[in-house]
Protein backbone atom coordinates (compact mmCIF):
# COMPACT_ATOMS: atom_id res chain seq x y z
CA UNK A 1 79.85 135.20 154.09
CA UNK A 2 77.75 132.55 152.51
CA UNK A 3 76.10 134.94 150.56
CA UNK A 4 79.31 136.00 149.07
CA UNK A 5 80.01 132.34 148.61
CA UNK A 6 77.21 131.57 146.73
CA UNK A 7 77.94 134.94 144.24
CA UNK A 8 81.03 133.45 143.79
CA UNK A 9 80.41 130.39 143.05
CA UNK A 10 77.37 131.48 140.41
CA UNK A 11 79.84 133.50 138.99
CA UNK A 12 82.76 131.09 138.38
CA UNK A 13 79.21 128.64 136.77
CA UNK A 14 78.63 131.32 135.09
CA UNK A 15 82.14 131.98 132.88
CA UNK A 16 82.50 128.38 132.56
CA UNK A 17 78.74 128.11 130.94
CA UNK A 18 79.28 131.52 128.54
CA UNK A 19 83.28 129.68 127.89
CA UNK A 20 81.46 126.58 126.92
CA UNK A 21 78.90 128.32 124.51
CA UNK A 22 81.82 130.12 122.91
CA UNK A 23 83.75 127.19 122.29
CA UNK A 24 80.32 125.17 120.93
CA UNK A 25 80.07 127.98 118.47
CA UNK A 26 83.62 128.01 117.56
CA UNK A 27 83.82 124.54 116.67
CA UNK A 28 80.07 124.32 114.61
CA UNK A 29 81.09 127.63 113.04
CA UNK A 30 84.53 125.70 112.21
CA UNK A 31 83.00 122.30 110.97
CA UNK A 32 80.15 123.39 109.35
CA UNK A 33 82.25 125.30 107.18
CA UNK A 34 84.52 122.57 105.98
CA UNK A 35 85.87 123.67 102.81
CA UNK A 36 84.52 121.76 99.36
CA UNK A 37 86.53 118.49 98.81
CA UNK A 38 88.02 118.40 102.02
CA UNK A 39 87.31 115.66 105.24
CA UNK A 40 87.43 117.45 109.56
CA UNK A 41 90.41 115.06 110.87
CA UNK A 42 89.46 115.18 114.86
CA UNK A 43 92.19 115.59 117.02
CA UNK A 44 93.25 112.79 119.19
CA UNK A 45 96.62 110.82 120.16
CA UNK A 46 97.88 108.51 117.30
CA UNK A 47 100.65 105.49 117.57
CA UNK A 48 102.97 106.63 114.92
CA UNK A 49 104.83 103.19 113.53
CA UNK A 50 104.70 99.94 114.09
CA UNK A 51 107.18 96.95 115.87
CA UNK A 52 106.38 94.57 112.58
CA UNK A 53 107.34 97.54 109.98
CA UNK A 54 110.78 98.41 108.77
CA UNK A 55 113.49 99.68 110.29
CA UNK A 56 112.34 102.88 109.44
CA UNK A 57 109.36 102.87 110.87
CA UNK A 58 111.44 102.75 114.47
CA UNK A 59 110.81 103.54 117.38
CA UNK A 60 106.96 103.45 117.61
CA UNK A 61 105.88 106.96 119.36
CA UNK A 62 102.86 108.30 120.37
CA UNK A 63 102.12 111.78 118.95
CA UNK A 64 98.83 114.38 120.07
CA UNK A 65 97.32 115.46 116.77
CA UNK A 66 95.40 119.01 116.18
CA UNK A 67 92.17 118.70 114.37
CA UNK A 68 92.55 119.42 110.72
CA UNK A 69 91.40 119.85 107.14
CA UNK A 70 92.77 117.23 104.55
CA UNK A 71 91.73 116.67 100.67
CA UNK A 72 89.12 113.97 100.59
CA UNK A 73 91.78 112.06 97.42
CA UNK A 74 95.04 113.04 96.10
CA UNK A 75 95.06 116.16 93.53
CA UNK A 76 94.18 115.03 90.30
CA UNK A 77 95.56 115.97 86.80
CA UNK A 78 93.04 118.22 85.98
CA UNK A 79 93.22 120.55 89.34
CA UNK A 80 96.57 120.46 89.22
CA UNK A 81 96.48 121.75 85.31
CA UNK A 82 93.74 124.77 86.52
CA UNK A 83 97.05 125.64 88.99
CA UNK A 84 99.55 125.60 85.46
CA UNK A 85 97.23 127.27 84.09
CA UNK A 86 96.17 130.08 86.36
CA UNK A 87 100.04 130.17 87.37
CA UNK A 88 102.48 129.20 84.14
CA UNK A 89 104.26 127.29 86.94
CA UNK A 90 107.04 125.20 85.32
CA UNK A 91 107.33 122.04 87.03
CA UNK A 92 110.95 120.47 88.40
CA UNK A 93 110.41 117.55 85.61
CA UNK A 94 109.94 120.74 83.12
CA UNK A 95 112.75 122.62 84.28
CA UNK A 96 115.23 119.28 83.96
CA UNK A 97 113.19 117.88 81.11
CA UNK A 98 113.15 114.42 82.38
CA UNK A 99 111.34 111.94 85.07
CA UNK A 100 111.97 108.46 86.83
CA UNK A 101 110.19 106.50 85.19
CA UNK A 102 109.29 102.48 85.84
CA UNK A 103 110.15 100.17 83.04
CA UNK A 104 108.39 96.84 83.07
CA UNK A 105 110.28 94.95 80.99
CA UNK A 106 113.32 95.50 82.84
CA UNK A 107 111.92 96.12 86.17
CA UNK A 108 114.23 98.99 86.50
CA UNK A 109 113.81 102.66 87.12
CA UNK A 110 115.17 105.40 84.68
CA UNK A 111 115.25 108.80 83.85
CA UNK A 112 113.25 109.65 80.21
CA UNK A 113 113.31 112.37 78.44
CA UNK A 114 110.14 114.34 78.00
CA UNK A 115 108.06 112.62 80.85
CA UNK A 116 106.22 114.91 83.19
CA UNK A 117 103.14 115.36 84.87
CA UNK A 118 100.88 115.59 81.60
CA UNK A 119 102.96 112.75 79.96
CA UNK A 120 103.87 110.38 83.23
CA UNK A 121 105.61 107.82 80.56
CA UNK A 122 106.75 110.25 78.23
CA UNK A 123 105.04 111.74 75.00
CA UNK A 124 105.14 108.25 73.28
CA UNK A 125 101.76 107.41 75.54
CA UNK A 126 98.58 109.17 76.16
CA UNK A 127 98.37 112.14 77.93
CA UNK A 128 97.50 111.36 82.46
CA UNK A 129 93.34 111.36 82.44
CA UNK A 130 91.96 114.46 84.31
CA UNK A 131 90.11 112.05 87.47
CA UNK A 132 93.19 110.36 88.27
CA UNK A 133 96.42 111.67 91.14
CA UNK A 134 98.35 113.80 89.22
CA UNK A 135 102.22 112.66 89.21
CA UNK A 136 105.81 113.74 88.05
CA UNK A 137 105.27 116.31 90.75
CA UNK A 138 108.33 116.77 92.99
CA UNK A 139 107.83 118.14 96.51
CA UNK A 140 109.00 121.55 95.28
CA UNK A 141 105.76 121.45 93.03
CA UNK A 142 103.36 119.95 95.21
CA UNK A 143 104.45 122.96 97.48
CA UNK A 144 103.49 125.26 94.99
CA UNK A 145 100.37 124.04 94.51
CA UNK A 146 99.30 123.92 98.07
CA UNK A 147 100.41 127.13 98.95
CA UNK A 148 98.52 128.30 95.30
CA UNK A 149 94.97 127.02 97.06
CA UNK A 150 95.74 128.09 100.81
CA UNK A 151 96.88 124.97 101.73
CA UNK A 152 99.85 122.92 102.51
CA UNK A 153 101.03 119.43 102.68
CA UNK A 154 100.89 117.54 105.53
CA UNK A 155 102.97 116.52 107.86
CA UNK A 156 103.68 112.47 108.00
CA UNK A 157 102.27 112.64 111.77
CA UNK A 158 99.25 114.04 110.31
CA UNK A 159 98.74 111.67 107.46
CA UNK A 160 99.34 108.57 109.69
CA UNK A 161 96.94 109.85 112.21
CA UNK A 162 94.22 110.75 109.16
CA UNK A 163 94.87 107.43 107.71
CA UNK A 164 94.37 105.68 111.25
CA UNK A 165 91.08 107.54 111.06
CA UNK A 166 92.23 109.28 113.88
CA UNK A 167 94.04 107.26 116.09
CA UNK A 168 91.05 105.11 115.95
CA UNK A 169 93.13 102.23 114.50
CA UNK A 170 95.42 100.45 116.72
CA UNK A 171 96.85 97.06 115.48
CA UNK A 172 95.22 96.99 112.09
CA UNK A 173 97.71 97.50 109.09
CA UNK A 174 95.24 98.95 106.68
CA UNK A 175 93.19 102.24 106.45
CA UNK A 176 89.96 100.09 106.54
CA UNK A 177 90.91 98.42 109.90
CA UNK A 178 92.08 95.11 108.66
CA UNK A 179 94.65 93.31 107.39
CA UNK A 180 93.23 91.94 104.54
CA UNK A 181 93.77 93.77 101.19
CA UNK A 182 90.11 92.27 100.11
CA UNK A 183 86.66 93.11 101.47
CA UNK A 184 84.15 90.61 102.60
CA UNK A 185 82.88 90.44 98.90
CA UNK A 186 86.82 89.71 97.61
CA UNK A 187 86.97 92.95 96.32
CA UNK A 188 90.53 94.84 96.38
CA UNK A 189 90.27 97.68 98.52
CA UNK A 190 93.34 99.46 96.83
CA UNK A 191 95.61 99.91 94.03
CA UNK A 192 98.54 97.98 94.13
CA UNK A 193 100.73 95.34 92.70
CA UNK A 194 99.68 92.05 91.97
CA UNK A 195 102.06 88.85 90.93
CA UNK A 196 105.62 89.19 91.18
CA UNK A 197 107.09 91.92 91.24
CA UNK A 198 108.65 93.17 88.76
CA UNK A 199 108.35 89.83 86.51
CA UNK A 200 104.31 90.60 86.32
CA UNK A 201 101.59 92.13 87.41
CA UNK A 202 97.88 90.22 86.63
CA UNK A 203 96.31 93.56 87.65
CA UNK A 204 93.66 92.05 89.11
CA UNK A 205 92.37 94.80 90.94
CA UNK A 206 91.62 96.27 87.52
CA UNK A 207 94.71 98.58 87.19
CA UNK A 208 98.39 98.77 85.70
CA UNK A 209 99.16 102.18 86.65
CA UNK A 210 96.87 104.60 88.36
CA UNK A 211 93.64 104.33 88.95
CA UNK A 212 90.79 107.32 89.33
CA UNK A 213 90.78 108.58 92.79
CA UNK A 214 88.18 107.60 94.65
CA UNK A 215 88.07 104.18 92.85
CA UNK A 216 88.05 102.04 95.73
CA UNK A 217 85.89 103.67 97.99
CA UNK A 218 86.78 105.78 101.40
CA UNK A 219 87.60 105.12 105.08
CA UNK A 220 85.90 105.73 108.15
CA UNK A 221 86.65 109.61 107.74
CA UNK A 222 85.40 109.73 104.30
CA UNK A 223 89.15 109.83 102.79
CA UNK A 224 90.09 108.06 99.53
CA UNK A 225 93.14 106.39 98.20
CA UNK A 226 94.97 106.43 101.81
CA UNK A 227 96.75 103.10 100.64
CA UNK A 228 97.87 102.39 97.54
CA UNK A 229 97.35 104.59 93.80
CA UNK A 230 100.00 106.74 93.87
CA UNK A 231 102.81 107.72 97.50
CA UNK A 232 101.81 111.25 98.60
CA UNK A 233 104.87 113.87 99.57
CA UNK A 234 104.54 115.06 103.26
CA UNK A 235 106.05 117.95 104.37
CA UNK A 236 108.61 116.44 106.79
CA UNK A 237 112.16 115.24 106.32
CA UNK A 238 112.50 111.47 106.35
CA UNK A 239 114.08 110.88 109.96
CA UNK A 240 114.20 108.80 112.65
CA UNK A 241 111.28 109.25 114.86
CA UNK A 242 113.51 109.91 117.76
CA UNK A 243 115.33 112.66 116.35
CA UNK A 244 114.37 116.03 116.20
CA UNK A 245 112.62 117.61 112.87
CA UNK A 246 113.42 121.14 113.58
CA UNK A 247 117.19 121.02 114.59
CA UNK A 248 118.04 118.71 111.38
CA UNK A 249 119.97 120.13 108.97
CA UNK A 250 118.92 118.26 105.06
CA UNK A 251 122.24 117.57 102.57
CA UNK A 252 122.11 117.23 99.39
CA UNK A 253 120.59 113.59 99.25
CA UNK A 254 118.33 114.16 102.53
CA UNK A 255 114.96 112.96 101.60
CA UNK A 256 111.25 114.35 102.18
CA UNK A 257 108.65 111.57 103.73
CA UNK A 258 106.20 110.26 100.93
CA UNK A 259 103.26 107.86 102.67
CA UNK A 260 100.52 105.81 101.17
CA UNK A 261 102.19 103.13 98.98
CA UNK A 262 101.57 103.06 94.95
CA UNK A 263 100.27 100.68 92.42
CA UNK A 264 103.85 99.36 92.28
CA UNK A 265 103.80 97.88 95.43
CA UNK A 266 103.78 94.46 96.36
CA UNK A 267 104.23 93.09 99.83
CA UNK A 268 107.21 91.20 99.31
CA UNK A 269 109.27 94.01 98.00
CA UNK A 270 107.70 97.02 99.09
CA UNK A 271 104.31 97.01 101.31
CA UNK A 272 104.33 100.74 102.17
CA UNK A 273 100.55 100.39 101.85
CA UNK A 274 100.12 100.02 105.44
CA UNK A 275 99.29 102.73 107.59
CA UNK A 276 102.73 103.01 108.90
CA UNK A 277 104.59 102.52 105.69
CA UNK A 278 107.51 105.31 104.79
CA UNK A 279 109.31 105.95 101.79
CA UNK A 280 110.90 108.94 100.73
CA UNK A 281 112.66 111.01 98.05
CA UNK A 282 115.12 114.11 97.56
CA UNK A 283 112.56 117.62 96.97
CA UNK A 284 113.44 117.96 93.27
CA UNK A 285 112.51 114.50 92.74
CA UNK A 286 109.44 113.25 89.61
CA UNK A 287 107.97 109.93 89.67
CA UNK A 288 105.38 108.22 87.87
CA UNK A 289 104.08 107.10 90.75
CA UNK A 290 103.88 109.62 93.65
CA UNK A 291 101.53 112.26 94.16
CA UNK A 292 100.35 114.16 97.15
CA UNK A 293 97.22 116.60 98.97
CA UNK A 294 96.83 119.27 100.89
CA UNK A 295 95.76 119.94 104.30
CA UNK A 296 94.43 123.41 105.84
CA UNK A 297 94.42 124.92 109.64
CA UNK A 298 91.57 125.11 111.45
């Protein structure tokens, strides 16, 4: 009998050991073979919100995140031309042949004629430079791209838990666990508005509009431009956190989530910056100053 015991119990050692060697092997074959340009998100349980945000950013949750692939910075003009290229894909700004567009002078947002994601202000200014996020892309078009590399966007779950570097940031309202939007050296750590918005902007972080990704260095995961630059399109619908994504049904005007904040925004008006920051726009929608990147399965 205790000889039987023992068998057993060597045995059930035994599958758990070869279970554990397969699953070691799984996961090095899996990280070591993270695709160029892209960051391993770990898995792990991320607050999704915050009690001091808006209204929208109600009720804080709790959500378990699979590990994950994400781009290391928003897609940039000139990967996003390879895809028109390669493609001939006509762009939702193309197709309507205009774009929101930000007017400083005014401080109001219109629609302009010939602005699109070459031309972000229109064919009166230069052309977007190749190392900066790409923008005029709708969510329609950053689909498209995404799904042209084997990738898709990410959910808003996903990019809150990246840009808490996991669920690694609690309390803190920034992706490089402060609250400060300086360093120790009184360096901006992103690309946003500074003044009054709209009246001015001193751009003392260096920029007016966009800046070159990677411009103001990466987070604990090794991701760049998770606040500020230019608002990247998630996948999601922009709901409450309480209701349910797959039984809504969109309208006309429903919105998709954009996260990450832009160089237009300030914290008085609109600090959506912060790790739990939302904003949002209907799919067809272009502006100057949104964005997105991809993510990829594991």
């Amino acid at each position: 009998m205790m000889k039987k015991l023992n068998n057993i119990i060597i045995n059930t050692v035994g599958i758990i050991f070869i279970s554990g060697i397969i699953l070691f092997i799984y996961r090095y074959k899996s990280h070591s073979n993270i695709p160029k340009d892209m960051i391993l998100i770990p898995s792990g349980s991320t607050q999704i919100g915050s009690e001091s945000g808006l209204n929208s950013e109600l009720p804080v949750v709790n959500k378990t995140i699979k590990e994950f692939y994400m781009d290391k910075h928003p897609v940039t003009v000139e990967e996003f031309r390879n895809f028109i290229r390669s493609t001939h894909y006509i762009t939702d700004a193309e197709k309507f042949g205009n774009s929101a567009v930000f007017d400083f002078k005014t401080g109001q947002w219109f629609l302009l004629d010939g602005a699109n994601w070459e031309y972000p202000q229109g064919k009166d200014f230069p052309k977007a430079l190749n190392n900066h996020p790409v923008t005029q892309v709708s969510w329609n078009d950053a689909t498209a791209y995404c799904n042209w590399v084997g990738k898709r966007l990410p959910s808003e779950f996903e990019w809150e838990h990246a840009a808490r570097n996991a669920g690694n940031i609690k309390n803190e309202m920034y992706p490089w666990k402060t609250n400060n939007l300086k360093n120790d050296d009184s360096e901006y750590q992103a690309n946003v508005w500074q003044g009054i918005f709209p009246l001015y902007n001193n751009e003392a972080d260096g920029y007016l509009l966009t800046s070159p990704v990677g411009a103001f260095g990466e987070t604990e995961l090794g991701l760049q431009d998770m606040a500020g630059n230019v608002w990247e399109w998630c996948s999601n619908w922009k709901v409450s956190y309480n209701k349910s994504h797959t039984n809504f049904i969109p309208t006309e005007t429903s919105e998709k989530v954009q996260r990450g904040g832009s160089f237009l925004c300030d914290p008085n008006i609109c600090h959506g910056y912060r790790v739990s920051g939302r904003s949002g726009a209907t799919p067809e929608s272009s502006l100057m100053n949104t964005g997105f990147r991809c993510v990829k399965d594991i």
